[in-house]
PDB file of N, CA and C in Angstrom:
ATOM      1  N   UNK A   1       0.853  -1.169   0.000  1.00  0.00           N
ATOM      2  CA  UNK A   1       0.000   0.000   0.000  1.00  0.00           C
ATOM      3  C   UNK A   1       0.900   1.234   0.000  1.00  0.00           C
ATOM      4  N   UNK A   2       0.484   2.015  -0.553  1.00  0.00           N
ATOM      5  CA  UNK A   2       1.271   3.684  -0.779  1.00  0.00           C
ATOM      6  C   UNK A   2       0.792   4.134   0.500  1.00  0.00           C
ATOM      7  N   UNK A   3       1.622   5.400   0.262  1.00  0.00           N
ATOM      8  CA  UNK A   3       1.744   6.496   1.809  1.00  0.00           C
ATOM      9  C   UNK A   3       0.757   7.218   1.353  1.00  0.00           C
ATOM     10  N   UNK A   4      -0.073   7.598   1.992  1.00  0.00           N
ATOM     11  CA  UNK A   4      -1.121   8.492   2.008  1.00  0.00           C
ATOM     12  C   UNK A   4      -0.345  10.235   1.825  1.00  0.00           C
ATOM     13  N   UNK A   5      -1.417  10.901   0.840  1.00  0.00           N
ATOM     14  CA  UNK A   5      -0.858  11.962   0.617  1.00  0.00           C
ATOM     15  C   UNK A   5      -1.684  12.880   1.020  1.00  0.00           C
ATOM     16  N   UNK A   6      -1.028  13.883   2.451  1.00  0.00           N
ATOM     17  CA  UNK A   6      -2.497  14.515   3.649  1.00  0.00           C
ATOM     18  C   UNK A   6      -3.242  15.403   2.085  1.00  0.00           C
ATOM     19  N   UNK A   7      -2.576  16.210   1.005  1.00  0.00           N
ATOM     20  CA  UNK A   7      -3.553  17.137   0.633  1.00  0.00           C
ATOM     21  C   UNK A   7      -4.391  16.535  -0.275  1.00  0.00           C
ATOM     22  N   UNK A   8      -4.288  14.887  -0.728  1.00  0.00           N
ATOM     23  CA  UNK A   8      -5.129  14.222  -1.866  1.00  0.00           C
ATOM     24  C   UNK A   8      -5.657  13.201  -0.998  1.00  0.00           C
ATOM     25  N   UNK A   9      -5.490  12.807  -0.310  1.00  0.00           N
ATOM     26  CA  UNK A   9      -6.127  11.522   0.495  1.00  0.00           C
ATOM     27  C   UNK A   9      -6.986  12.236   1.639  1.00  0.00           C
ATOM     28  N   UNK A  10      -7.170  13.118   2.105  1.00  0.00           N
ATOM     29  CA  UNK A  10      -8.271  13.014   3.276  1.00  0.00           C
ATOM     30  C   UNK A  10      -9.267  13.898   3.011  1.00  0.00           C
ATOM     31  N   UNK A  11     -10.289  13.278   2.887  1.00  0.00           N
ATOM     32  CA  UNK A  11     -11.488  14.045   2.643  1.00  0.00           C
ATOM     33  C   UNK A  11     -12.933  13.834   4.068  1.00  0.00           C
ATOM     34  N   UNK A  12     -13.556  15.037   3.720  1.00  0.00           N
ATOM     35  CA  UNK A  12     -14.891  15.310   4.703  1.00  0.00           C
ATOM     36  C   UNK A  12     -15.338  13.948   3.550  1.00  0.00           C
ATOM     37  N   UNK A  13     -16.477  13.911   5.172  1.00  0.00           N
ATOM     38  CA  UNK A  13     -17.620  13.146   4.368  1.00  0.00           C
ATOM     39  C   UNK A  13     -18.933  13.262   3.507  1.00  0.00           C
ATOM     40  N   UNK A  14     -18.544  15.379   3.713  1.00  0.00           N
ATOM     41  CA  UNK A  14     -19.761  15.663   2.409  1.00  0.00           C
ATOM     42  C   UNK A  14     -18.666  15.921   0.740  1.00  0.00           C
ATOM     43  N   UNK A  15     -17.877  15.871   0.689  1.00  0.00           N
ATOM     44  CA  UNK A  15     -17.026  15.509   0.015  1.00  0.00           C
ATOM     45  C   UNK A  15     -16.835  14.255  -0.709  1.00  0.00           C
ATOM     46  N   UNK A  16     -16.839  13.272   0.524  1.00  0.00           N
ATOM     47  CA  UNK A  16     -16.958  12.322  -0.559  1.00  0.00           C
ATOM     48  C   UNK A  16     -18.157  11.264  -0.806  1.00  0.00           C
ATOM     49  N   UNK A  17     -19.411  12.172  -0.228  1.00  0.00           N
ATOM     50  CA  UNK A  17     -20.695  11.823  -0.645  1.00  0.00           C
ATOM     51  C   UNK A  17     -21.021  12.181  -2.276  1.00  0.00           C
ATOM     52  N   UNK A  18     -20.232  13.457  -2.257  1.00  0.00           N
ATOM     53  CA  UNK A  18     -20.308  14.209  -3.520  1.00  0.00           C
ATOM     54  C   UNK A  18     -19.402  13.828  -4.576  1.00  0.00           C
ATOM     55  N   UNK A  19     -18.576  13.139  -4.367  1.00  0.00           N
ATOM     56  CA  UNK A  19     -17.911  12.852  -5.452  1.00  0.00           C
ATOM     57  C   UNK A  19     -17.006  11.316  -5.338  1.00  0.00           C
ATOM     58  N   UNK A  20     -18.283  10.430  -4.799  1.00  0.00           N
ATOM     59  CA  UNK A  20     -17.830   8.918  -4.611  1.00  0.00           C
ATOM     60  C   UNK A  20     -17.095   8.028  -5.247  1.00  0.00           C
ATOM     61  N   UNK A  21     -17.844   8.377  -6.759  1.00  0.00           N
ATOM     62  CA  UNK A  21     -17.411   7.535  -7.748  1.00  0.00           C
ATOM     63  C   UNK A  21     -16.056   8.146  -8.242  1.00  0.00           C
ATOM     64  N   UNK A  22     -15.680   9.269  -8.349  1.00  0.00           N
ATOM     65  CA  UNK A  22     -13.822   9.902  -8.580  1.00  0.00           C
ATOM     66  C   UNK A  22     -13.077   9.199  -7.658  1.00  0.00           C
ATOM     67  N   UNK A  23     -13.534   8.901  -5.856  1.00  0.00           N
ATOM     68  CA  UNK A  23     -13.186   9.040  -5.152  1.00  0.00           C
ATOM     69  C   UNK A  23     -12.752   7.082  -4.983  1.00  0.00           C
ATOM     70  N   UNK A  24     -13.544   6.704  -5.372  1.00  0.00           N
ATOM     71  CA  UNK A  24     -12.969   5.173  -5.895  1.00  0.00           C
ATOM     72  C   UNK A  24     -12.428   4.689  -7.020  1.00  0.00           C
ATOM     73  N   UNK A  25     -12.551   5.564  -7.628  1.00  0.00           N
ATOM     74  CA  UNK A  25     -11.322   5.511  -9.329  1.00  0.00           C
ATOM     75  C   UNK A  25      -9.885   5.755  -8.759  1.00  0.00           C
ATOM     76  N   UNK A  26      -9.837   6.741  -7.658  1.00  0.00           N
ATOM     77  CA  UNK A  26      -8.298   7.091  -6.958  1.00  0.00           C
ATOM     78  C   UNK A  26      -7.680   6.647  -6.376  1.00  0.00           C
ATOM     79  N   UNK A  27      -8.721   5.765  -5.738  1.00  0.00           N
ATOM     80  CA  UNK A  27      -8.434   4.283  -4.430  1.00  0.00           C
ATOM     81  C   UNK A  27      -7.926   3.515  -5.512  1.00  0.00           C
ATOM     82  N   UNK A  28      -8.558   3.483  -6.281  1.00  0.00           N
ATOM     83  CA  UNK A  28      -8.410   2.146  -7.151  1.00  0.00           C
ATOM     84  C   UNK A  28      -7.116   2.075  -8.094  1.00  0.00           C
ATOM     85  N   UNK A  29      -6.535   3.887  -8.828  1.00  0.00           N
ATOM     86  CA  UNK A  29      -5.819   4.313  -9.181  1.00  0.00           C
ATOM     87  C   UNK A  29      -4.408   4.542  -8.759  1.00  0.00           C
ATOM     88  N   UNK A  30      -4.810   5.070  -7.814  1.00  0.00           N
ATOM     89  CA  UNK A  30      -3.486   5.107  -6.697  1.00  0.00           C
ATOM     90  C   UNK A  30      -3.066   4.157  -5.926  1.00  0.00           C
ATOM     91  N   UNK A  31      -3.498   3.385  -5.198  1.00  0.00           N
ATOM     92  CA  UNK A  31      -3.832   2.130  -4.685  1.00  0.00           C
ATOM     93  C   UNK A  31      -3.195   2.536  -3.054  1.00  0.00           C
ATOM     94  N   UNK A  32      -3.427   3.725  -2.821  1.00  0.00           N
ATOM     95  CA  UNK A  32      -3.788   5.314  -1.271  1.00  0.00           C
ATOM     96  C   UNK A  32      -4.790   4.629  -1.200  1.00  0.00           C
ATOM     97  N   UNK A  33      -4.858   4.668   0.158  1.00  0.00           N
ATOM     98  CA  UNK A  33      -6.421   4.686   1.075  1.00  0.00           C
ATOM     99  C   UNK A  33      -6.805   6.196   1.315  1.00  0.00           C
ATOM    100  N   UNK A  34      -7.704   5.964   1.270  1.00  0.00           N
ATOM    101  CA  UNK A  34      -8.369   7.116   1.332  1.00  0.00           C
ATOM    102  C   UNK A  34      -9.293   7.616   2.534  1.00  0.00           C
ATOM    103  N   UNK A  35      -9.051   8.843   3.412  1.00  0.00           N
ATOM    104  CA  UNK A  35      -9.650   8.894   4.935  1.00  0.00           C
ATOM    105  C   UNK A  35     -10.473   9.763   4.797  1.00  0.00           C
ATOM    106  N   UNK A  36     -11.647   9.539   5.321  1.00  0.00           N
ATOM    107  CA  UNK A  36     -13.132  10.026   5.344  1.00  0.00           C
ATOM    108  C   UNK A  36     -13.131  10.781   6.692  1.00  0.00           C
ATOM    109  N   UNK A  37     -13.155  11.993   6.640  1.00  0.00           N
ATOM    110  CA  UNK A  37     -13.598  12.429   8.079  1.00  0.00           C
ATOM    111  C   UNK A  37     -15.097  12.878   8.588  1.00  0.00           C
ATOM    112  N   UNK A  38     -15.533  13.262   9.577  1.00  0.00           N
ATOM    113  CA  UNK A  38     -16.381  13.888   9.783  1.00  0.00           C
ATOM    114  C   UNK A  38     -16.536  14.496  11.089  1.00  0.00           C
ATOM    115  N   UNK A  39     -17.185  15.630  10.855  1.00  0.00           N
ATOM    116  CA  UNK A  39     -17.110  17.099  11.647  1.00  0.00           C
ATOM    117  C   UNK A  39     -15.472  16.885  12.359  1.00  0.00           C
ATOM    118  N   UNK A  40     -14.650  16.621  11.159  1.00  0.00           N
ATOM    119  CA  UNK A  40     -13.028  17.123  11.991  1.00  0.00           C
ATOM    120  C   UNK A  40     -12.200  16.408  11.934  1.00  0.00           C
ATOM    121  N   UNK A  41     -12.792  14.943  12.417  1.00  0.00           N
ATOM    122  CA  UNK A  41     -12.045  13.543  12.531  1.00  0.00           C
ATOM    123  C   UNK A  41     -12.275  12.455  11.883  1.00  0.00           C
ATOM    124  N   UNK A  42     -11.295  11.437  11.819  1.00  0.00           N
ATOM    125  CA  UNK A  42     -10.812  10.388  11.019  1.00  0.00           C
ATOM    126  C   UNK A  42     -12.494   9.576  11.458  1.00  0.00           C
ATOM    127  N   UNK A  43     -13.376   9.452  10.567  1.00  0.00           N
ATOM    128  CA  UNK A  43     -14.569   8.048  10.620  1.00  0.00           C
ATOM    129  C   UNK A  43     -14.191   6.918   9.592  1.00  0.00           C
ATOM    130  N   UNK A  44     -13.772   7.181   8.744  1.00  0.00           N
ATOM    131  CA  UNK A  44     -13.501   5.809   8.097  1.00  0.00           C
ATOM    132  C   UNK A  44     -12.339   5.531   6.594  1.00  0.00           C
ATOM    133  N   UNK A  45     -12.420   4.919   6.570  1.00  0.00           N
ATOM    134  CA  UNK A  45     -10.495   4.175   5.453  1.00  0.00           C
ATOM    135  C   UNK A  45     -11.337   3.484   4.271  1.00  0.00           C
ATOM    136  N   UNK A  46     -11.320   4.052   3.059  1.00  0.00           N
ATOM    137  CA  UNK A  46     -11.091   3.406   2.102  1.00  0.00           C
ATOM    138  C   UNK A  46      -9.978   3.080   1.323  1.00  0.00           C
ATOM    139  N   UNK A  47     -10.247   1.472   1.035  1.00  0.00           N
ATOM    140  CA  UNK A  47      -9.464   1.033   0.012  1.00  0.00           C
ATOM    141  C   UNK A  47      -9.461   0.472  -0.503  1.00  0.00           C
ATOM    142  N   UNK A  48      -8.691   0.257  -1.471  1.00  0.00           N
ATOM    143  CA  UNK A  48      -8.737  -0.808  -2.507  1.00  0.00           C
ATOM    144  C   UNK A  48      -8.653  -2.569  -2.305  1.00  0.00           C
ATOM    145  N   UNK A  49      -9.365  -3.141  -2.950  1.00  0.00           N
ATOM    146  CA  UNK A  49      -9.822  -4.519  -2.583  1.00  0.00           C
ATOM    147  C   UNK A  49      -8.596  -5.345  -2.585  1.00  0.00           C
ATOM    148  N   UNK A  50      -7.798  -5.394  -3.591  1.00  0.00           N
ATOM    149  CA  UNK A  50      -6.709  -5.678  -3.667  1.00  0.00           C
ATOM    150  C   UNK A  50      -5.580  -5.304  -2.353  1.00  0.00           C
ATOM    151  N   UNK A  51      -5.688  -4.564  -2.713  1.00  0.00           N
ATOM    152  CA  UNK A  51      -5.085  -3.527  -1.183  1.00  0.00           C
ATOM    153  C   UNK A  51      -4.826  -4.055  -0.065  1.00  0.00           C
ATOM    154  N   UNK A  52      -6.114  -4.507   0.246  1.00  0.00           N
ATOM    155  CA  UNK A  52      -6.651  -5.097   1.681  1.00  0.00           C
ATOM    156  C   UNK A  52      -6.136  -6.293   1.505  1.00  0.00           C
ATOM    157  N   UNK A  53      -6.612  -6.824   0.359  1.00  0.00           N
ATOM    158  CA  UNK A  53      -6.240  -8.621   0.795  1.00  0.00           C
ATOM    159  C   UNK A  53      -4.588  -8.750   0.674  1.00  0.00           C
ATOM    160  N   UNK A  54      -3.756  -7.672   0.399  1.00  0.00           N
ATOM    161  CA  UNK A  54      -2.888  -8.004   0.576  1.00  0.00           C
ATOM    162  C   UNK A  54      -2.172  -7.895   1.935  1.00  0.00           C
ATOM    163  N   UNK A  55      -3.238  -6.675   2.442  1.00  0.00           N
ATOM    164  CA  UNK A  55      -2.615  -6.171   3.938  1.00  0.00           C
ATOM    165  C   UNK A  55      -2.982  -6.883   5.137  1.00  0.00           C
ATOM    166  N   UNK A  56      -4.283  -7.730   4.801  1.00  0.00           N
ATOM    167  CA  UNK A  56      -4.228  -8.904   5.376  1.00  0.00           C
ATOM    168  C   UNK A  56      -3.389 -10.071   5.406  1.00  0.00           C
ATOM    169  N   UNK A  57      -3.218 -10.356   4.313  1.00  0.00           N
ATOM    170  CA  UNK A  57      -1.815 -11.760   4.480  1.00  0.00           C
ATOM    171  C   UNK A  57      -0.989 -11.092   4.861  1.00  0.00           C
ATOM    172  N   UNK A  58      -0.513  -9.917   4.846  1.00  0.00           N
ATOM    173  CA  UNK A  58       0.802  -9.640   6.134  1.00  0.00           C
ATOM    174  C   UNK A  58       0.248  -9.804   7.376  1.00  0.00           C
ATOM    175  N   UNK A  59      -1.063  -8.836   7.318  1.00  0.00           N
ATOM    176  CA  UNK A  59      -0.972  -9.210   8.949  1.00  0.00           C
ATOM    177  C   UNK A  59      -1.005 -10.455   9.230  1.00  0.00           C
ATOM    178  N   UNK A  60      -1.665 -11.574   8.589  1.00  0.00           N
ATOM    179  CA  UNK A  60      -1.688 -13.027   9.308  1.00  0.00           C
ATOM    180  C   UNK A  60      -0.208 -13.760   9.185  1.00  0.00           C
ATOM    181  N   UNK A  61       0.630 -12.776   8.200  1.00  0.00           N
ATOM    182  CA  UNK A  61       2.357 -13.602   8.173  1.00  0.00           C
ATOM    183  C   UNK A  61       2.661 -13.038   9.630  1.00  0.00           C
ATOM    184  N   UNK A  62       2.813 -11.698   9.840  1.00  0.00           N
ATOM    185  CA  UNK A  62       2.969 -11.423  11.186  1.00  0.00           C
ATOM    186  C   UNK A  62       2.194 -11.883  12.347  1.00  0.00           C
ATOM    187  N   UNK A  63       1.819 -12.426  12.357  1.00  0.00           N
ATOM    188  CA  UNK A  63       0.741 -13.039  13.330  1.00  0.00           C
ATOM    189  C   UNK A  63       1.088 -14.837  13.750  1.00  0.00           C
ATOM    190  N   UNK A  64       1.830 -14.989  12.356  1.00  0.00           N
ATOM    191  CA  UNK A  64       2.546 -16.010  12.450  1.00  0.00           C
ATOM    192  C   UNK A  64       3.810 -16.409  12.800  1.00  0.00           C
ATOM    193  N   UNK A  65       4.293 -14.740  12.530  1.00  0.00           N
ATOM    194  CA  UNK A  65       5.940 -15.089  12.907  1.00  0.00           C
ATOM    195  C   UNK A  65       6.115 -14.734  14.785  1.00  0.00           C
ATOM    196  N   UNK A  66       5.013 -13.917  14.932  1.00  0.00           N
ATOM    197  CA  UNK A  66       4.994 -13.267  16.351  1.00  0.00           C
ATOM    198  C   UNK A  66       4.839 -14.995  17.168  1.00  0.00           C
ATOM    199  N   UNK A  67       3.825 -15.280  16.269  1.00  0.00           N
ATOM    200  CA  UNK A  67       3.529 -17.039  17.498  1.00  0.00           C
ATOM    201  C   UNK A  67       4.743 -17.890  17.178  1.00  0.00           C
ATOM    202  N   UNK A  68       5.394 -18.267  16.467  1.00  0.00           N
ATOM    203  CA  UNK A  68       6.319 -18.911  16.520  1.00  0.00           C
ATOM    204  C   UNK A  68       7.513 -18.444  17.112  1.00  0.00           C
ATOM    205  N   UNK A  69       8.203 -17.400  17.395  1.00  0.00           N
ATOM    206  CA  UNK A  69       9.170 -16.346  18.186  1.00  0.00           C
ATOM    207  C   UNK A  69       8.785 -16.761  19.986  1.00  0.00           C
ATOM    208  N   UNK A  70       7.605 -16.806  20.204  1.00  0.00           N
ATOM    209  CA  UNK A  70       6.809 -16.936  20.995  1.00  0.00           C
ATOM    210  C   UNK A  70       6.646 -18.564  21.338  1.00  0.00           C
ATOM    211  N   UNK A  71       6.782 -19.204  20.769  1.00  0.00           N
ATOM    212  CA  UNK A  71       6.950 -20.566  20.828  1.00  0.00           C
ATOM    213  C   UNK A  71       8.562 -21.080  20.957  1.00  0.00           C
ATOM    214  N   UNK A  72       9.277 -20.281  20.717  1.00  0.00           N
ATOM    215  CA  UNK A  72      10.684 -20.745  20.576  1.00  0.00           C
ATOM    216  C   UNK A  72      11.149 -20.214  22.038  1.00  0.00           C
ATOM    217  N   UNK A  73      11.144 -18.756  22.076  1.00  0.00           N
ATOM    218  CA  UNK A  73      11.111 -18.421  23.418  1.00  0.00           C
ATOM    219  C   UNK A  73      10.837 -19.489  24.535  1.00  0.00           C
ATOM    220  N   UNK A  74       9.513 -20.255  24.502  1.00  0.00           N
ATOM    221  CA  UNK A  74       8.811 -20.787  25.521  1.00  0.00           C
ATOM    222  C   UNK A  74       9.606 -22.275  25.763  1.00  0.00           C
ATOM    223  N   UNK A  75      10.696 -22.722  24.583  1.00  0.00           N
ATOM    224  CA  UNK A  75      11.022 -24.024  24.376  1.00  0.00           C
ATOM    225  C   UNK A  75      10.701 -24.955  23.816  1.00  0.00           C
ATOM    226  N   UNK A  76       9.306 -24.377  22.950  1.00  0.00           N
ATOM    227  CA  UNK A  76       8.725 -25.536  22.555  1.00  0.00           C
ATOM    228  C   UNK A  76       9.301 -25.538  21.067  1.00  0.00           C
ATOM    229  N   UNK A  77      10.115 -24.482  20.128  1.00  0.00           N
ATOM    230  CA  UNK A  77      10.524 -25.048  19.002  1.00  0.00           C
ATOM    231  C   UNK A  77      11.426 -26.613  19.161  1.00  0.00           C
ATOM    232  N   UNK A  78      11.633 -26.849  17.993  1.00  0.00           N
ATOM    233  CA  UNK A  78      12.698 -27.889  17.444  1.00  0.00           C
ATOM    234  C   UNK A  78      13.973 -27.613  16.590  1.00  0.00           C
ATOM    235  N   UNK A  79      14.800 -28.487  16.604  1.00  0.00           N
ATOM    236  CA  UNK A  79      15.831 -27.540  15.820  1.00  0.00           C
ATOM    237  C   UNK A  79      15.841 -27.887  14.629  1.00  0.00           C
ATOM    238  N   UNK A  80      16.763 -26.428  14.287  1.00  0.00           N
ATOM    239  CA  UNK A  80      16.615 -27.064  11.776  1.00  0.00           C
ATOM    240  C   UNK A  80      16.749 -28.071  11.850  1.00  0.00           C
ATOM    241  N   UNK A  81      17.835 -29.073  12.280  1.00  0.00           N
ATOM    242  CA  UNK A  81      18.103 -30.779  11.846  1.00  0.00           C
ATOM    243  C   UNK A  81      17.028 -31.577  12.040  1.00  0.00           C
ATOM    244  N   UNK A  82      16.074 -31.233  13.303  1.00  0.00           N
ATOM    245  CA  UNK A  82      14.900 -32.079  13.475  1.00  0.00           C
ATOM    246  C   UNK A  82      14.071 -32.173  12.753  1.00  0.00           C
ATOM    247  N   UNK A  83      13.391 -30.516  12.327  1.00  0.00           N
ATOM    248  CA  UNK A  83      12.484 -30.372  11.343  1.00  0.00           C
ATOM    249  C   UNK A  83      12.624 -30.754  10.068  1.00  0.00           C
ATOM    250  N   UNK A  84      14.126 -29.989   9.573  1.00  0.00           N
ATOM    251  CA  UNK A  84      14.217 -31.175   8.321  1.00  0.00           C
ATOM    252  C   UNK A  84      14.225 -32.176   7.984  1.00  0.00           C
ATOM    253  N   UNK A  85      15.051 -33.158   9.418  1.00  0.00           N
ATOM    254  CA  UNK A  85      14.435 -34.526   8.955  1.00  0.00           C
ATOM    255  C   UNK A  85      12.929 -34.916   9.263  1.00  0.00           C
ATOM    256  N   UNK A  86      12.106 -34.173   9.771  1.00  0.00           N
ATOM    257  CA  UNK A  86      10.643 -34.807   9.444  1.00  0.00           C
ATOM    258  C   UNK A  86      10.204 -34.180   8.224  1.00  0.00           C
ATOM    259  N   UNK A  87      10.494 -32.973   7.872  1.00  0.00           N
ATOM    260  CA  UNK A  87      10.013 -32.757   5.993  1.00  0.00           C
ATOM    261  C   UNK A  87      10.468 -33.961   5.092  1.00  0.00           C
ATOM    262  N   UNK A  88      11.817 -34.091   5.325  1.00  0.00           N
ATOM    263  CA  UNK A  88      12.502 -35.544   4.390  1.00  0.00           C
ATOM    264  C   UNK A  88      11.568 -36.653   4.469  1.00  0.00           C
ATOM    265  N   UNK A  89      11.279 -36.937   5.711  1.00  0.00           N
ATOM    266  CA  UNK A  89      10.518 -37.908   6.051  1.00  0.00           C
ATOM    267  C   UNK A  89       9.072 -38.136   5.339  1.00  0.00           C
ATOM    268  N   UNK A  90       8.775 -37.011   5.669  1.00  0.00           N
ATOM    269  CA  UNK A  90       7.109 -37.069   4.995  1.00  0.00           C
ATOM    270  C   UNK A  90       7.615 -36.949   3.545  1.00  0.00           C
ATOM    271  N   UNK A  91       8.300 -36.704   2.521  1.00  0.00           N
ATOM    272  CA  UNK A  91       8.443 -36.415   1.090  1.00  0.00           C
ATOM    273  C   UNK A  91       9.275 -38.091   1.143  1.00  0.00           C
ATOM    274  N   UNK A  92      10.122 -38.573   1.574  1.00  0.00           N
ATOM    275  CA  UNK A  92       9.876 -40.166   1.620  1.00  0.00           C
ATOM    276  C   UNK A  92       8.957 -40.781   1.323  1.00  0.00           C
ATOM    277  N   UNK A  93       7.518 -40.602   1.778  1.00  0.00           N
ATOM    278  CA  UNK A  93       6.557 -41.465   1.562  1.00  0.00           C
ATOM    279  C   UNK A  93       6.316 -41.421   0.570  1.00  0.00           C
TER     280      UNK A  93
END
């Protein structure tokens, strides 16, 4: 996802009642989220569909690397030699 640009990316929300459909050609164009305010403050993030599903599989890679860090810490990893020999193992069969 791109860096948001404060004088093209944040708009009121009679703003972008008024001009929705530009306002998702730019999301879609730029591939900026786009921040909706109202009376002042941040109400809501558009973005692009693509966008998202990508900013989701990071978050769930991070979500994954945080639990396993977290698992190693605790003792419960295994070491490279172990794990590889059970990948070998299972591609054996």
């Amino acid at each position: 996802m791109q860096r948001i640009k404060i004088s093209q990316d944040i708009r009121s929300m009679s703003e972008f009642r008024s001009g929705i459909a530009s306002f998702m050609k730019q999301v879609h164009d730029t591939k900026r989220p786009l921040i909706i305010t109202q009376h002042g403050k941040g109400a809501a993030v558009l973005l692009d569909v693509n966008e998202y599903e990508l900013m989701q599989e990071k978050i769930e890679l991070l979500q994954d690397l945080q639990l396993s860090m977290s698992q190693i810490n605790n003792g419960e990893g295994i070491s490279h030699q172990n794990a590889k020999d059970m990948v070998l193992k299972k591609l054996a069969k």
